[in-house]
Protein backbone atom coordinates (compact mmCIF):
# COMPACT_ATOMS: atom_id res chain seq x y z
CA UNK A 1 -80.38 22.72 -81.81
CA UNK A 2 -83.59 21.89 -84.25
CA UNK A 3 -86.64 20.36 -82.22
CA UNK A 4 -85.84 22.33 -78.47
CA UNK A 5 -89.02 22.04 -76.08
CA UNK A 6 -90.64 25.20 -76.53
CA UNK A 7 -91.36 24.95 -72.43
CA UNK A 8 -90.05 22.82 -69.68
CA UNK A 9 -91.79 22.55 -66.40
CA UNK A 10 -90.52 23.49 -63.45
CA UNK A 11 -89.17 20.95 -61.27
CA UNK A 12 -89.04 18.33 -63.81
CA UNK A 13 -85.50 16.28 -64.87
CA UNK A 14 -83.54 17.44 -68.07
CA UNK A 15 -80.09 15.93 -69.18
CA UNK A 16 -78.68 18.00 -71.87
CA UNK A 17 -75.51 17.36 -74.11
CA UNK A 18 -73.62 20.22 -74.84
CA UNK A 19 -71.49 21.09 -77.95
CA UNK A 20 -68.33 20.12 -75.80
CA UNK A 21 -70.31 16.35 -75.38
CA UNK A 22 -70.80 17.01 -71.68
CA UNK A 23 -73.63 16.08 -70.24
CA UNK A 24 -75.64 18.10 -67.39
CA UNK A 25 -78.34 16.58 -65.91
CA UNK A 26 -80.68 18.61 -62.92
CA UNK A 27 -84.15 19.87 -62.35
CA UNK A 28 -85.35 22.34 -64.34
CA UNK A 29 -85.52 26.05 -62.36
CA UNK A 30 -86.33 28.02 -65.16
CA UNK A 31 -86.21 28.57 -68.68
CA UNK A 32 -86.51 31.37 -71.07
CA UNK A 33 -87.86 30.32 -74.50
CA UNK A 34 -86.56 33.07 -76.57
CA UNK A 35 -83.07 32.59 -75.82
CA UNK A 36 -83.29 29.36 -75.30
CA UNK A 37 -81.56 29.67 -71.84
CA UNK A 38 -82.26 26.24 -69.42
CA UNK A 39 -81.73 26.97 -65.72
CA UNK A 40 -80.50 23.42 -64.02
CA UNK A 41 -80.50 23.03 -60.30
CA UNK A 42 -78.03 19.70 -60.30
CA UNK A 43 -76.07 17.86 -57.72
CA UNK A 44 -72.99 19.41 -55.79
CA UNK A 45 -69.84 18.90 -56.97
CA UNK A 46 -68.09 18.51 -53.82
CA UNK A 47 -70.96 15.61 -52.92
CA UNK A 48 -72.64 18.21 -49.96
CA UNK A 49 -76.35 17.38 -50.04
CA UNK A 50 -76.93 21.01 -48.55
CA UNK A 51 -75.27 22.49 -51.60
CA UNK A 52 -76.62 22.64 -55.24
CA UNK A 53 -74.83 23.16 -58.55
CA UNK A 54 -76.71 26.38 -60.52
CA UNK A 55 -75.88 25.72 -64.53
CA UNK A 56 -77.51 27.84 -67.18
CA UNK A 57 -77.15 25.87 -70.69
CA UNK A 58 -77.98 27.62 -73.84
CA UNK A 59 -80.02 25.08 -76.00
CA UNK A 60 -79.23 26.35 -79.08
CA UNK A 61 -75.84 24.89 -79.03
CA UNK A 62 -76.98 21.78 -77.31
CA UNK A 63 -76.50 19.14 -79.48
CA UNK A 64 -78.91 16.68 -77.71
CA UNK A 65 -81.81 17.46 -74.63
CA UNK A 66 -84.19 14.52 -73.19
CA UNK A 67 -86.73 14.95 -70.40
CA UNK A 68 -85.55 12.55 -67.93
CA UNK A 69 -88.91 13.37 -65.70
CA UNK A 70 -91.72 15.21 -66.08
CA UNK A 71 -93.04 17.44 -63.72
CA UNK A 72 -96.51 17.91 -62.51
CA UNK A 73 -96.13 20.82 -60.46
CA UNK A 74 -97.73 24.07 -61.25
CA UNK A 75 -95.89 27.24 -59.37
CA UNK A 76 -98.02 29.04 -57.63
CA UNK A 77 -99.09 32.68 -59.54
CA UNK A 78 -96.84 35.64 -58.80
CA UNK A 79 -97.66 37.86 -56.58
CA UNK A 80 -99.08 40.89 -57.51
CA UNK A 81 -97.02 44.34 -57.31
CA UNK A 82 -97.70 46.82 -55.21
CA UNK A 83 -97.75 49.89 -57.47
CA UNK A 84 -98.43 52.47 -55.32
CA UNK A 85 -95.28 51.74 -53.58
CA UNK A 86 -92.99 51.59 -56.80
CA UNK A 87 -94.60 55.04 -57.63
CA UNK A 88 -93.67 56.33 -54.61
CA UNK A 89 -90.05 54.91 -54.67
CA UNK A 90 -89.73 56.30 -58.01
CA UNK A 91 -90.32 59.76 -56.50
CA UNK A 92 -88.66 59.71 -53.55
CA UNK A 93 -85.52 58.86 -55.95
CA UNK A 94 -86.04 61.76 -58.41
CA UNK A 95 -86.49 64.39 -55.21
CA UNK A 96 -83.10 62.93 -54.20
CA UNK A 97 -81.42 63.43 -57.34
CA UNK A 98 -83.01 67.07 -57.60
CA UNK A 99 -81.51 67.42 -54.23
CA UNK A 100 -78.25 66.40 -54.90
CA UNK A 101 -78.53 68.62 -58.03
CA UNK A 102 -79.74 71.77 -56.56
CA UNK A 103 -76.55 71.54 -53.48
CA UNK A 104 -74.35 71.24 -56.86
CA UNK A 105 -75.28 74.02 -58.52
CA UNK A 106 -75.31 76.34 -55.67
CA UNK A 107 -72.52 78.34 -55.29
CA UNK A 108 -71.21 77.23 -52.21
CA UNK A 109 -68.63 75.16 -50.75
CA UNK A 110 -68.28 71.42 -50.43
CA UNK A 111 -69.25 71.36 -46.49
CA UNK A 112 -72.17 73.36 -47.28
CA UNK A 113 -73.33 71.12 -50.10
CA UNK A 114 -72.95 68.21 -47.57
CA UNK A 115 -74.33 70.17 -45.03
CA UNK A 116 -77.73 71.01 -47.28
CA UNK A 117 -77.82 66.99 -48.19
CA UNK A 118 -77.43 65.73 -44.51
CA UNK A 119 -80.60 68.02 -43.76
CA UNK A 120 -82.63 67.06 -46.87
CA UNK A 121 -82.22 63.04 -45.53
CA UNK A 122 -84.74 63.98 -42.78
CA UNK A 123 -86.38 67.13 -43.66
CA UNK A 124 -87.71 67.72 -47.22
CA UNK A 125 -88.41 71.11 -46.58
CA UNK A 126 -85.04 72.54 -47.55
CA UNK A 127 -83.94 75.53 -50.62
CA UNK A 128 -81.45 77.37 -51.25
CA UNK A 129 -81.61 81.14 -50.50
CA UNK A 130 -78.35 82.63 -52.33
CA UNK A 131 -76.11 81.16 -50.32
CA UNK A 132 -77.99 80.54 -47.42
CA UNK A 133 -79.94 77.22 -46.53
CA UNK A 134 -83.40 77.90 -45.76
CA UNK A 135 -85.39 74.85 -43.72
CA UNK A 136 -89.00 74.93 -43.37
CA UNK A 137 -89.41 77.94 -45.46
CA UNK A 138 -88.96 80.26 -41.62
CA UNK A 139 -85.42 78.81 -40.60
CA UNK A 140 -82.20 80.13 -42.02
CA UNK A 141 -78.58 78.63 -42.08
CA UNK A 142 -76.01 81.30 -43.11
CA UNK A 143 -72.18 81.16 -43.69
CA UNK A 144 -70.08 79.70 -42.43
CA UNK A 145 -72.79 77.33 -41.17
CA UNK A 146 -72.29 76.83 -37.55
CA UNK A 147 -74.97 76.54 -35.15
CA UNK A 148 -74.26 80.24 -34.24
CA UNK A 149 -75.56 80.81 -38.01
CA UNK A 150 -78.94 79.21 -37.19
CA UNK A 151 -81.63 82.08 -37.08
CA UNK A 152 -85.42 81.76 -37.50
CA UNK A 153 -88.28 84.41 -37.76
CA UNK A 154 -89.57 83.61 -34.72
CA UNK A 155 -88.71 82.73 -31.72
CA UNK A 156 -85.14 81.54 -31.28
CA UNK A 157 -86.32 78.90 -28.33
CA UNK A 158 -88.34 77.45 -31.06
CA UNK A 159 -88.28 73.52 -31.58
CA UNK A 160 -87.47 73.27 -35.56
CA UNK A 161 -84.69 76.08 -34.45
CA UNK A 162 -83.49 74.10 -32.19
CA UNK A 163 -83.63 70.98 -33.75
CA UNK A 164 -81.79 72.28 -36.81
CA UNK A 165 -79.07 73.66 -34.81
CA UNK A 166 -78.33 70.32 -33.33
CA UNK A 167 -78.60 69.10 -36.70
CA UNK A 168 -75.97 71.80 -37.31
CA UNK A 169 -74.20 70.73 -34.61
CA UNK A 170 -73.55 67.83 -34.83
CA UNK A 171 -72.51 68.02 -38.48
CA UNK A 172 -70.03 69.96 -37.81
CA UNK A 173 -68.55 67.61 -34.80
CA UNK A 174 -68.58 65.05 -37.50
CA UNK A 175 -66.83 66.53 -40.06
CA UNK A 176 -64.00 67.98 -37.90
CA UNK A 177 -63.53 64.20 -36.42
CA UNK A 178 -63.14 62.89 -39.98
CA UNK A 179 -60.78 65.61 -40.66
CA UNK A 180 -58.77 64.76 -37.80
CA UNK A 181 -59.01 60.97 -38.62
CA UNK A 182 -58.13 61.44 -42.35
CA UNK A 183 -54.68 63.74 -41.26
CA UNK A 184 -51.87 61.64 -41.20
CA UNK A 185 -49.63 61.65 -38.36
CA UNK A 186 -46.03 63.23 -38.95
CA UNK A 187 -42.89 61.96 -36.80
CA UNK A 188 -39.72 64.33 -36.44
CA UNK A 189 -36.38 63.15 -36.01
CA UNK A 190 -33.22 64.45 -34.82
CA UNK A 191 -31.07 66.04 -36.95
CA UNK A 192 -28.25 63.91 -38.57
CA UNK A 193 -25.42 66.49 -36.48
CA UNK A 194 -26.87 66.65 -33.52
CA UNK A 195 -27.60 62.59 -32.98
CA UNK A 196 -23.46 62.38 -34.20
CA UNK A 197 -22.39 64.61 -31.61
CA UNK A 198 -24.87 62.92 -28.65
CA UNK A 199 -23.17 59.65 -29.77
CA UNK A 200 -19.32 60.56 -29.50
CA UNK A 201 -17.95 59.82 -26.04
CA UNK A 202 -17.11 62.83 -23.63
């Protein structure tokens, strides 16, 4: 449609005809000049006042658009992002995806993969050795990866020893439950024969 407002102000009235000749009337939410998208906020269509209508009408195949009412309200300025924050979030994702990348290409098996993940989510000190999970660059989880596997250079009493072994721990508790959850259950019944013969009279 020739002639569209190049801006509409928030808040203010717009009734637009479409190309179907229906006509949509709200307030204006938003609108987006280069694709000529209107945002309308209009009135319920099951008639609840607590309930709005959200219709987005592109204007370029609106055959007719009249500002009902025109706002005087200026939004208030956007606030300003907090960089530092989105940098940081940005990094925090790519050492997750390295993560996830380095248990991949490790040659290990699946539970050890999970295991190596499940320690990186609170400790970002963790490598690969070969096939053994080093955390903290002193504490060392071998195959098959039980807590008996836990060793350290130092003193086996130590906390991040011991704290890794009930990592370790309970890990493993969690994995076996799923497996148990995840087996389905198997019912036997009688043979065919032997129910016959229980069923014939003495």
């Amino acid at each position: 449609m020739a002639g569209v407002n190049e801006c509409f102000s928030i808040g203010s009235v717009v009734m637009c005809t479409n190309c179907f000749d229906e006509e949509i009337e709200g307030e204006v939410l938003g609108f987006e000049p280069t694709t000529k998208m209107l945002i309308l906020k209009c009135p319920s269509t099951n008639n609840n006042p607590l309930l709005s209508n959200i219709n987005i009408v592109n204007l370029a195949f609106a055959k007719d658009v009249q500002v009902k009412k025109e706002s005087s309200f200026n939004p208030p300025p956007l606030p300003s992002l907090n960089l530092n924050r989105l940098n940081n979030r940005i990094k925090t994702q790519i050492q997750d995806k390295k993560r996830q990348i380095s248990a991949m290409s490790a040659n290990v098996s699946p539970e050890a993969q999970k295991l190596y993940l499940t320690i990186t989510k609170t400790i970002p000190e963790v490598t690969w050795q070969g096939q053994n999970i080093v955390v903290y660059d002193q504490v060392i989880i071998s195959p098959p990866y039980k807590a008996d596997n836990v060793k350290g250079t130092g003193n086996q009493e130590d906390k991040a020893i011991l704290y890794i072994k009930n990592i370790v721990e309970k890990f493993v508790k969690d994995t076996a439950s799923q497996q148990v959850s995840s087996t389905p259950t198997t019912h036997r019944s009688k043979p065919a024969a032997a129910t016959a013969a229980a069923s014939q009279p003495q």
